[in-house]
N, C-alpha and C. Protein backbone atom coordinates (compact mmCIF):
# COMPACT_ATOMS: atom_id res chain seq x y z
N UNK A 1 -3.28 15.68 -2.39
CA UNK A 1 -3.68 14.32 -2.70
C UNK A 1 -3.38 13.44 -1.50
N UNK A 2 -4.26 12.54 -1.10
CA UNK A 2 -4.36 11.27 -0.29
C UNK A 2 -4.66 10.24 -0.65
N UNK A 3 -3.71 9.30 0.01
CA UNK A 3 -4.20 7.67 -0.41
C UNK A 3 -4.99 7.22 0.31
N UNK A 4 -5.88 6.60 -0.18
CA UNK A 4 -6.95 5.88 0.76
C UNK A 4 -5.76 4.71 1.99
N UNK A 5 -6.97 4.56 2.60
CA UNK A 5 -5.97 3.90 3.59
C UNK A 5 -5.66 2.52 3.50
N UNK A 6 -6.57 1.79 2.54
CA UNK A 6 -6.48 0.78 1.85
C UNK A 6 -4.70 0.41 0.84
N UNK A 7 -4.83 1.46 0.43
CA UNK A 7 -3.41 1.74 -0.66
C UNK A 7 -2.08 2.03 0.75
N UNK A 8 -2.48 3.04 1.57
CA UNK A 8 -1.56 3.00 2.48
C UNK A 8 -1.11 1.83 3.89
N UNK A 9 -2.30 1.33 3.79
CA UNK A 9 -2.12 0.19 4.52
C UNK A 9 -1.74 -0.79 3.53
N UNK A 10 -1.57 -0.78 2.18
CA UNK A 10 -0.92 -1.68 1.64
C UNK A 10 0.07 -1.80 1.87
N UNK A 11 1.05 -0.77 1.38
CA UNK A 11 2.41 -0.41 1.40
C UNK A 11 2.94 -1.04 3.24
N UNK A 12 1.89 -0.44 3.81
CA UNK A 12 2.43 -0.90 5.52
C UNK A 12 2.55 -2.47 5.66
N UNK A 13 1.91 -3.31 4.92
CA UNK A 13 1.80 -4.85 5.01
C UNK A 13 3.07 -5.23 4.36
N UNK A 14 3.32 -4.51 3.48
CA UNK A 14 4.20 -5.33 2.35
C UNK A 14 5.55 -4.85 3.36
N UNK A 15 5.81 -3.83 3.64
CA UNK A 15 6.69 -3.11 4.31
C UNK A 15 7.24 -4.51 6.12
N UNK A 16 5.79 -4.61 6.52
CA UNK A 16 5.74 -5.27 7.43
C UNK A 16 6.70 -6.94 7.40
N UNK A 17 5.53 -7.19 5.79
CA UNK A 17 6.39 -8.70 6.12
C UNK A 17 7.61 -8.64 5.28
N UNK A 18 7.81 -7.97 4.32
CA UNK A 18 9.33 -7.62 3.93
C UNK A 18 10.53 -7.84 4.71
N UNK A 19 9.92 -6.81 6.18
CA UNK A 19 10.77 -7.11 7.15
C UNK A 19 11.29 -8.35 8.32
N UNK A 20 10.27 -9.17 7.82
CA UNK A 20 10.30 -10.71 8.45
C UNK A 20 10.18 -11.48 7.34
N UNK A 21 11.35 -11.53 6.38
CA UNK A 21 11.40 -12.44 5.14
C UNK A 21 11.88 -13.78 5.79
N UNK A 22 12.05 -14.55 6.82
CA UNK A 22 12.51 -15.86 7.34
C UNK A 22 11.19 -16.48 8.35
N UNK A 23 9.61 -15.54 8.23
CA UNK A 23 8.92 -16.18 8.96
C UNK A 23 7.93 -15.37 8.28
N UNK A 24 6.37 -16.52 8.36
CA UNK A 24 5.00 -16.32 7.88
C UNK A 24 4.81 -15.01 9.02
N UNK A 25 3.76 -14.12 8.93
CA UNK A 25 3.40 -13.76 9.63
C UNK A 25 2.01 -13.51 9.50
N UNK A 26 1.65 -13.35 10.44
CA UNK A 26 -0.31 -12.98 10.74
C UNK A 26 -0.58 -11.74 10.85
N UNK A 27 -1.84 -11.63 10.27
CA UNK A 27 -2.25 -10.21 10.43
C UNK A 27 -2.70 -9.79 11.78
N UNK A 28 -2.54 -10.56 12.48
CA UNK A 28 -3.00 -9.97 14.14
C UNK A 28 -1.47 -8.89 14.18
N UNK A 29 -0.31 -9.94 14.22
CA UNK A 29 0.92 -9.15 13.96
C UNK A 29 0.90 -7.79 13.63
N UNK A 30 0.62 -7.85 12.27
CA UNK A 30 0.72 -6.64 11.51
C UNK A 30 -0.18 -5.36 12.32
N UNK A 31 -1.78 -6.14 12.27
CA UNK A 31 -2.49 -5.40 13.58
C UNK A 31 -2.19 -4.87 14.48
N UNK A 32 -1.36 -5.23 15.24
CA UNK A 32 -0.84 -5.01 16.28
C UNK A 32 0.28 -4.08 16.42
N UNK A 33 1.36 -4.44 15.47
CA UNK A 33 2.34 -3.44 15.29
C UNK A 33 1.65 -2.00 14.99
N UNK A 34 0.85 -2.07 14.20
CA UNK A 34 0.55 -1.22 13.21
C UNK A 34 -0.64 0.18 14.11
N UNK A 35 -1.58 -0.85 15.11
CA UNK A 35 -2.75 -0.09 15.46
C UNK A 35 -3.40 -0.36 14.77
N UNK A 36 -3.81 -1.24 13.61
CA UNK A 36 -4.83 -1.01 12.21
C UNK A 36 -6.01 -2.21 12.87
N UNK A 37 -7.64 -1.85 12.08
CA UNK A 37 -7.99 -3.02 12.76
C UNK A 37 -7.89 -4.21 11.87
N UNK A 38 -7.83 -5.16 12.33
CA UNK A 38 -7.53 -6.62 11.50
C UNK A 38 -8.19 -7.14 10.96
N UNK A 39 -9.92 -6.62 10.91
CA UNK A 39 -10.82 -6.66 9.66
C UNK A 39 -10.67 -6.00 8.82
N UNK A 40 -9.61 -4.42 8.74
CA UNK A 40 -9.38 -3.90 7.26
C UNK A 40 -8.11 -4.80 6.76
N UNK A 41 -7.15 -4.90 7.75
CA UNK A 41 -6.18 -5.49 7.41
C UNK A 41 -6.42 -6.92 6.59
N UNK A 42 -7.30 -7.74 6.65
CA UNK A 42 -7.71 -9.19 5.85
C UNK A 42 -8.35 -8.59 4.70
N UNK A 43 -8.59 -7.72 4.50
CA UNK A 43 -9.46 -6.82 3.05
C UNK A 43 -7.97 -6.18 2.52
N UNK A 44 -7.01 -5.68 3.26
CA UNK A 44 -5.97 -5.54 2.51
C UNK A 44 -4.95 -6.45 1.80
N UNK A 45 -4.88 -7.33 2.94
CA UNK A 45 -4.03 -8.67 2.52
C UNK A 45 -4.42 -9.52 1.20
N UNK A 46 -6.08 -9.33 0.97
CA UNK A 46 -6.68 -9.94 0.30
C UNK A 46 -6.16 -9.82 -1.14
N UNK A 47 -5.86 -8.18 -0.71
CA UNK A 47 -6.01 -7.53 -2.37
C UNK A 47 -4.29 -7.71 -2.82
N UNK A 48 -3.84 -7.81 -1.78
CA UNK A 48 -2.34 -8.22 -2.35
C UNK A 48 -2.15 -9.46 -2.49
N UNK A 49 -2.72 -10.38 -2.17
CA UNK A 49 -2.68 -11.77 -2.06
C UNK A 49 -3.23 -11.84 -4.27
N UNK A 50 -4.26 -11.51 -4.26
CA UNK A 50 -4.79 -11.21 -5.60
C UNK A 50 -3.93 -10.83 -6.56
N UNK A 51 -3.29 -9.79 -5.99
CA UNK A 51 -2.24 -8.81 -7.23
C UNK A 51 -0.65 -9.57 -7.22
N UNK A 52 -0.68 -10.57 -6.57
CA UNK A 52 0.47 -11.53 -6.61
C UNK A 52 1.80 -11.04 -5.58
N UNK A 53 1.55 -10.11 -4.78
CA UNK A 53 2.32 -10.20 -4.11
C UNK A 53 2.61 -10.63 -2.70
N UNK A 54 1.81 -11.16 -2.08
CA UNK A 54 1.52 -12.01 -1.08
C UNK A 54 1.37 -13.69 -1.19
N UNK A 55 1.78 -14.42 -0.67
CA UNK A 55 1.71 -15.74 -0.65
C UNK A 55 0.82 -15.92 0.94
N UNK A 56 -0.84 -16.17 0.95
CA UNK A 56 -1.52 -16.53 1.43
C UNK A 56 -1.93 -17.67 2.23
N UNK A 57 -1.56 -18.37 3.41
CA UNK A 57 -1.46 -19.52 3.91
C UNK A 57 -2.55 -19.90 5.19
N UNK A 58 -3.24 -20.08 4.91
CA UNK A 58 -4.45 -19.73 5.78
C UNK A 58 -4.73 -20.75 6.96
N UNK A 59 -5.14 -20.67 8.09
CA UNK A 59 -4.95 -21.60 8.87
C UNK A 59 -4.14 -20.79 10.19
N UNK A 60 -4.45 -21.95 11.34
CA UNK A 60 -3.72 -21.47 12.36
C UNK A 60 -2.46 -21.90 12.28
N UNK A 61 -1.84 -22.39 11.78
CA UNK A 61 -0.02 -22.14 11.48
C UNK A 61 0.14 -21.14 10.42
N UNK A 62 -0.62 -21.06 9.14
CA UNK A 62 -0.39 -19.80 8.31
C UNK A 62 0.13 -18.78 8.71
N UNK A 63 -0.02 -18.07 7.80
CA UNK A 63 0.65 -16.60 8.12
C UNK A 63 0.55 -15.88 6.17
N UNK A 64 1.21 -15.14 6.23
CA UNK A 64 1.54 -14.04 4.78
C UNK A 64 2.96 -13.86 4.56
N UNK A 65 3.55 -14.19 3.56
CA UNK A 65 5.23 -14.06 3.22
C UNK A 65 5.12 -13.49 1.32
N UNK A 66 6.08 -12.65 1.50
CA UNK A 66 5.97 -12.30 0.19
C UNK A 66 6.11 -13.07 -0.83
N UNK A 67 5.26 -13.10 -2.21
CA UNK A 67 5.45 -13.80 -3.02
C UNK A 67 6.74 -13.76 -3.90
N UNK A 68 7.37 -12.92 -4.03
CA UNK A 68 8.01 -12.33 -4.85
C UNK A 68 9.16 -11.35 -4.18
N UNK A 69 10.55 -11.36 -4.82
CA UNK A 69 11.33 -10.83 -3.90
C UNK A 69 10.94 -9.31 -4.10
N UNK A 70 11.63 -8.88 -3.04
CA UNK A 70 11.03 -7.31 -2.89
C UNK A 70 11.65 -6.39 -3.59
N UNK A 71 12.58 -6.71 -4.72
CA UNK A 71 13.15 -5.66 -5.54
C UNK A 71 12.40 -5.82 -6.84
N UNK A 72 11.40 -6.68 -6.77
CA UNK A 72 10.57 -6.98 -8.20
C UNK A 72 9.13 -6.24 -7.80
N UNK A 73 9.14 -5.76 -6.40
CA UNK A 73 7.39 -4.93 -5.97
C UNK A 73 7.79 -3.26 -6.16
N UNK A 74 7.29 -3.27 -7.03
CA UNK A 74 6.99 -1.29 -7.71
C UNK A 74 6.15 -0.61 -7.00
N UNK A 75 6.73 0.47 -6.09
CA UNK A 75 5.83 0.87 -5.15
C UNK A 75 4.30 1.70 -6.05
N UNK A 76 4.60 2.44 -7.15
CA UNK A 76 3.77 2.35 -8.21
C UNK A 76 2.80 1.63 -8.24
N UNK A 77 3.20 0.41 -8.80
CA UNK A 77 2.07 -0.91 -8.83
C UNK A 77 1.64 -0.61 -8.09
N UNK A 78 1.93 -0.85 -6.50
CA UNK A 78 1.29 -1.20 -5.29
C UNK A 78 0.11 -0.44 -5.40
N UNK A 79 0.23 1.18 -5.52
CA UNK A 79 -0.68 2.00 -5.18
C UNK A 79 -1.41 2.00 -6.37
N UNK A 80 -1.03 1.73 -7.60
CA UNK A 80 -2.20 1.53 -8.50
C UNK A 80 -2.98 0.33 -8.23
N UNK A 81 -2.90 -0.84 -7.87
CA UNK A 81 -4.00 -1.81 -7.19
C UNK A 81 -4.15 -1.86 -6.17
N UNK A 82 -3.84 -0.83 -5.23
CA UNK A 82 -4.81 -0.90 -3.96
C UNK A 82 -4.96 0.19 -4.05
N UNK A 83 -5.45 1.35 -4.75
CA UNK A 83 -6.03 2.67 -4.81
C UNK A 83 -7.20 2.41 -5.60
N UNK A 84 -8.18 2.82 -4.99
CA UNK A 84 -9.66 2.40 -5.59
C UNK A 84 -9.97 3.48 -6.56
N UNK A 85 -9.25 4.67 -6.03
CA UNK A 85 -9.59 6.13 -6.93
C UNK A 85 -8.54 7.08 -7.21
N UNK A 86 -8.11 6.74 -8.26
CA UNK A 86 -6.98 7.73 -8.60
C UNK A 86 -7.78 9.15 -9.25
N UNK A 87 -8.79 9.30 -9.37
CA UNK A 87 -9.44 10.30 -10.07
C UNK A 87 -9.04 11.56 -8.61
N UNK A 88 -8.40 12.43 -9.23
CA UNK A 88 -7.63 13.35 -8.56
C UNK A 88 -9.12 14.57 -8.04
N UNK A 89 -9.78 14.78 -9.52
CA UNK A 89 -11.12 15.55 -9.59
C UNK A 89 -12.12 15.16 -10.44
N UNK A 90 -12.90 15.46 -10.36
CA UNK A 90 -14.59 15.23 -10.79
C UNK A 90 -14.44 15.04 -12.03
N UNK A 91 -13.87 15.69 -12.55
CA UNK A 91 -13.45 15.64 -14.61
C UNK A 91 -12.90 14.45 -15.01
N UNK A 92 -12.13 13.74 -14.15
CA UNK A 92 -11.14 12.37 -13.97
C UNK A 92 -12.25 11.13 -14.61
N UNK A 93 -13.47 11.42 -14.23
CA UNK A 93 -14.74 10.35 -14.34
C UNK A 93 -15.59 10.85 -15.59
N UNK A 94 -15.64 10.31 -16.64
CA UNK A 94 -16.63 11.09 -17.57
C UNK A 94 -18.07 10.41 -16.56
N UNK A 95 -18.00 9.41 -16.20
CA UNK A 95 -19.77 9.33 -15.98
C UNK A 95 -20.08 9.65 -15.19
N UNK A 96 -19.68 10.50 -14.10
CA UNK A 96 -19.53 11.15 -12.93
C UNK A 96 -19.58 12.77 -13.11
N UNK A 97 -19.02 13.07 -14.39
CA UNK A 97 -18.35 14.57 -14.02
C UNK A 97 -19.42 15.59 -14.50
N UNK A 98 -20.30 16.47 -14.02
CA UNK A 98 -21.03 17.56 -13.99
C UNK A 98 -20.46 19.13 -14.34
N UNK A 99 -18.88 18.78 -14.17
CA UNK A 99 -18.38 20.36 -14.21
C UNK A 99 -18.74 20.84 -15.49
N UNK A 100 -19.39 21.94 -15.26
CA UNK A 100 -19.71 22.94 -16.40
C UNK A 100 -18.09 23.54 -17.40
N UNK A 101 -16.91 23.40 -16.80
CA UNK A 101 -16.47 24.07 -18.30
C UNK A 101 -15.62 22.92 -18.37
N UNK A 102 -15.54 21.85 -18.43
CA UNK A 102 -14.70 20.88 -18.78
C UNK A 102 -14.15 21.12 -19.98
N UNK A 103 -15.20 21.38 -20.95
CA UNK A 103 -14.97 21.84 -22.73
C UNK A 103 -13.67 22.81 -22.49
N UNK A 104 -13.27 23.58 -22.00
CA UNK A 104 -12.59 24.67 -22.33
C UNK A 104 -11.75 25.09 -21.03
N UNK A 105 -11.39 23.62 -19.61
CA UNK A 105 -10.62 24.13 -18.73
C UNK A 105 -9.78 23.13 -18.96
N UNK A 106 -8.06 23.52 -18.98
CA UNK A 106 -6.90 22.52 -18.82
C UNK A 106 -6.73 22.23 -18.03
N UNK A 107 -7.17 22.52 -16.19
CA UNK A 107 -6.90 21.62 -15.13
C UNK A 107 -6.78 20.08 -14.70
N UNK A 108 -7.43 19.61 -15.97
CA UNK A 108 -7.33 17.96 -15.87
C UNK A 108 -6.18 17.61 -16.55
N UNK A 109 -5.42 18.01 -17.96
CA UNK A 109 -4.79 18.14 -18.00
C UNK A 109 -3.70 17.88 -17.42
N UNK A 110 -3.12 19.23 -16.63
CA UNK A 110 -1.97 19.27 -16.04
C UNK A 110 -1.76 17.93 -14.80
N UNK A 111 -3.11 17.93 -13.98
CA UNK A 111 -3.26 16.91 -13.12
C UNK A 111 -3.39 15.69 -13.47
N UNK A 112 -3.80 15.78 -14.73
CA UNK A 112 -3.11 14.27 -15.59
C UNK A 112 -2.18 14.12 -15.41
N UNK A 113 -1.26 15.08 -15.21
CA UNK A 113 0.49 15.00 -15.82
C UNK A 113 0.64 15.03 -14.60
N UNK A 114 0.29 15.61 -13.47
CA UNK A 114 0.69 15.70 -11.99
C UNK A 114 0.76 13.86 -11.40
N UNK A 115 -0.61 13.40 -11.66
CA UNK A 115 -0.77 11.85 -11.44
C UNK A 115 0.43 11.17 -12.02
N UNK A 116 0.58 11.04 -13.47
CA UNK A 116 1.75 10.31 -13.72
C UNK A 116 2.85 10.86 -13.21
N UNK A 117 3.44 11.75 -12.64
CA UNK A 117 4.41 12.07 -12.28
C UNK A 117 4.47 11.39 -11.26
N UNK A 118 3.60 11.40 -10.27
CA UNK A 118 3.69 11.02 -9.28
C UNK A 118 3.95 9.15 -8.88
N UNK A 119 3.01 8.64 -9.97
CA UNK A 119 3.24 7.33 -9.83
C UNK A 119 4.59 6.67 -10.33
N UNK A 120 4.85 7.44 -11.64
CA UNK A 120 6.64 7.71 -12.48
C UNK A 120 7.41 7.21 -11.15
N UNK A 121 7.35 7.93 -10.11
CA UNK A 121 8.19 8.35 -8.90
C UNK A 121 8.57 7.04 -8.28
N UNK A 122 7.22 6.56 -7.94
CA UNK A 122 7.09 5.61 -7.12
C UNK A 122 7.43 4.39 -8.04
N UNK A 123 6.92 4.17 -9.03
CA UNK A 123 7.49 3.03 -9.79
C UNK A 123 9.07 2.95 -10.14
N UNK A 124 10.07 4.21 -9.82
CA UNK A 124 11.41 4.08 -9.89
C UNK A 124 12.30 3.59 -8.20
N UNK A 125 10.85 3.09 -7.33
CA UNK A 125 11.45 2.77 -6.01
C UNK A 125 10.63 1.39 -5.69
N UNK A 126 11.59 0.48 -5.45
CA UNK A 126 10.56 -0.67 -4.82
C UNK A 126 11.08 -1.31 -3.46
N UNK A 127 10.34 -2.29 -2.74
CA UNK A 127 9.92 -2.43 -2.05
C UNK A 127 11.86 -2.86 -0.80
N UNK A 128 12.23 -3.28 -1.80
CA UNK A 128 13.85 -3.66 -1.35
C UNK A 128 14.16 -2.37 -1.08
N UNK A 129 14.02 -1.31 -1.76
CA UNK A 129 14.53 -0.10 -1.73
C UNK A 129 14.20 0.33 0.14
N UNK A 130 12.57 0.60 -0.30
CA UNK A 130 12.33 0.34 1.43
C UNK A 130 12.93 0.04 2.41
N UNK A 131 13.16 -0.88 2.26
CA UNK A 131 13.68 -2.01 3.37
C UNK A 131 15.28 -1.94 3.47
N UNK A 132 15.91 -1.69 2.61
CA UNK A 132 17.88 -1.24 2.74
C UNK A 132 17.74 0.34 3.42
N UNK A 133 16.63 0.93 2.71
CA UNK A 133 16.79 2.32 3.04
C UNK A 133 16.68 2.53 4.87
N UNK A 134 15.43 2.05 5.25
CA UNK A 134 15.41 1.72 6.68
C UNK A 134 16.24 0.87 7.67
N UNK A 135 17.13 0.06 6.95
CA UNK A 135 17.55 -0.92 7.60
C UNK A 135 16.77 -2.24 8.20
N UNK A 136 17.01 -3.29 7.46
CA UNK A 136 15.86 -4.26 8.04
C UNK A 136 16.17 -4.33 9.29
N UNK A 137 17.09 -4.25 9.76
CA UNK A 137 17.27 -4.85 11.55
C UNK A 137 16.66 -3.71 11.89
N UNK A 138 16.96 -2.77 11.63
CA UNK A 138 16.40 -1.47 12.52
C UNK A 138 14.62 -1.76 12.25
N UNK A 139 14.30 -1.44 10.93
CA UNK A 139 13.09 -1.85 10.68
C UNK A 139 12.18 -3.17 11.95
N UNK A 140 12.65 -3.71 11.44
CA UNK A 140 11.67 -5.12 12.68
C UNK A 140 11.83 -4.35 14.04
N UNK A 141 13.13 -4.10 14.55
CA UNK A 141 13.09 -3.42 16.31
C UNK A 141 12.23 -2.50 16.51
N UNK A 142 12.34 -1.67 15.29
CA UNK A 142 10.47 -0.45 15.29
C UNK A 142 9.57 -0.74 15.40
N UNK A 143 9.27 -2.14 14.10
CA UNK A 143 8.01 -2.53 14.48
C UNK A 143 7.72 -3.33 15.76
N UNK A 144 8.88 -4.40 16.19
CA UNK A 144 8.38 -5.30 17.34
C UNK A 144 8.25 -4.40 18.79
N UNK A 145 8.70 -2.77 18.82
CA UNK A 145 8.73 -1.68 19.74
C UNK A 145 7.46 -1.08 19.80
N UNK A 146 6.59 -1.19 18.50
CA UNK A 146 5.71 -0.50 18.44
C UNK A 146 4.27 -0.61 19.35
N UNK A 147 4.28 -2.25 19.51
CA UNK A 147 3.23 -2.98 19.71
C UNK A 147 1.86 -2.12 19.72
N UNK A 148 1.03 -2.69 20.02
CA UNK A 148 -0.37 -1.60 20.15
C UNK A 148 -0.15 -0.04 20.32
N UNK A 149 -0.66 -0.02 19.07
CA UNK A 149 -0.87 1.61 19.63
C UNK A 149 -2.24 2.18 18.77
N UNK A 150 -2.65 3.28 19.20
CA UNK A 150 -4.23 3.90 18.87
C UNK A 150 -5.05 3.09 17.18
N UNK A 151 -5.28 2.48 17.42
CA UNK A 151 -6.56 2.08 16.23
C UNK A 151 -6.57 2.85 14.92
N UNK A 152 -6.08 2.97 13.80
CA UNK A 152 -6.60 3.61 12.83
C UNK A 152 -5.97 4.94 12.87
N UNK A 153 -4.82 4.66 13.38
CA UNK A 153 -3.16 5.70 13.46
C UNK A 153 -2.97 6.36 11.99
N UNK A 154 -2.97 7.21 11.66
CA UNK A 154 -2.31 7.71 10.02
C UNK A 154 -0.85 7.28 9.87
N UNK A 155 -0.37 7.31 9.11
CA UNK A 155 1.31 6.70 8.98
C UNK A 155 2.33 7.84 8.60
C-alpha cells in the first residue's frame, strides 16, 4: 500500500509548520524545504485549511500556522482526508468492481481489516507525537538544512 502524495505531502505540511509554531509560514518555504512543487503544495494546504487544521492567511505577509494544537491532529484523520482512495482493490468500489468471484472470495475482507488496522495505528499517534519524537529543534535545523532539493522527492 501507498499514499498518494497528496496524503503524504499532507502529513509533510503539517509536520513542517508544527515545527515553526511561533511564525506563519509560506508554502514557497515548505516548497523549498521539501523539493515539492508549490502548485501541489497550495492544493494540499487547501485541503487542510478545509479539514480545520490549518489557519489560512493569505496575502503577502500571510503564511499557514496550525489551527489547532498538535496533540489534537490524528495522524489517522490526516490520511483519511487527504487520501482520495483508500480502496486498497477493485472490490473496495461496488461501482467500479468487475471481479468475477467477489460472491465467494474473502480477500476484501481481510483487507478490510488490514485498512482499519492500519489507520487504528495512526489514529493512536498525533501530530505532537511527531514533533517530541523528532525533536522540534532538531526538526527545524533538518528542515532549514534541507533547502532545495530534487522536485517531487518521495519522503
Amino acid at each position: 500500500m501507498q499514499l498518494s502524495l497528496h496524503a503524504d505531502y499532507a502529513l509533510r505540511v503539517l509536520i513542517y509548520v508544527g515545527a515553526h509554531p511561533d511564525e506563519p509560514v509560506s508554502t514557497e518555504q515548505i516548497s523549498t524545504a521539501y523539493g515539492i512543487s508549490r502548485h501541489h503544495l497550495v492544493r494540499v494546504v487547501h485541503t487542510l485549511g478545509e479539514c480545520g487544521y490549518l489557519r489560512v492567511t493569505p496575502g503577502r505577509s500571510g503564511g499557514v500556522r496550525l489551527a489547532m494544537d498538535p496533540s489534537q491532529i490524528r495522524l489517522g484523520e490526516v490520511v483519511r482526508h487527504a487520501e482520495p482512495n483508500l480502496h486498497l482493490v477493485e472490490c473496495f468500489d461496488k461501482e467500479t468492481n468487475t471481479c468475477p468471484i467477489i460472491s465467494v472470495c474473502g480477500l476484501k475482507t481481510y483487507l478490510q481489516e488490514a485498512l482499519r488496522v492500519f489507520l487504528d495505528e495512526l489514529d493512536r499517534h498525533t501530530l505532537a507525537d511527531l514533533l517530541a519524537g523528532s525533536g522540534r529543534k532538531n526538526l527545524r535545523q533538518v528542515l532549514y538544512q534541507l533547502g532545495p532539493i530534487g522536485a517531487g522527492r518521495g519522503g
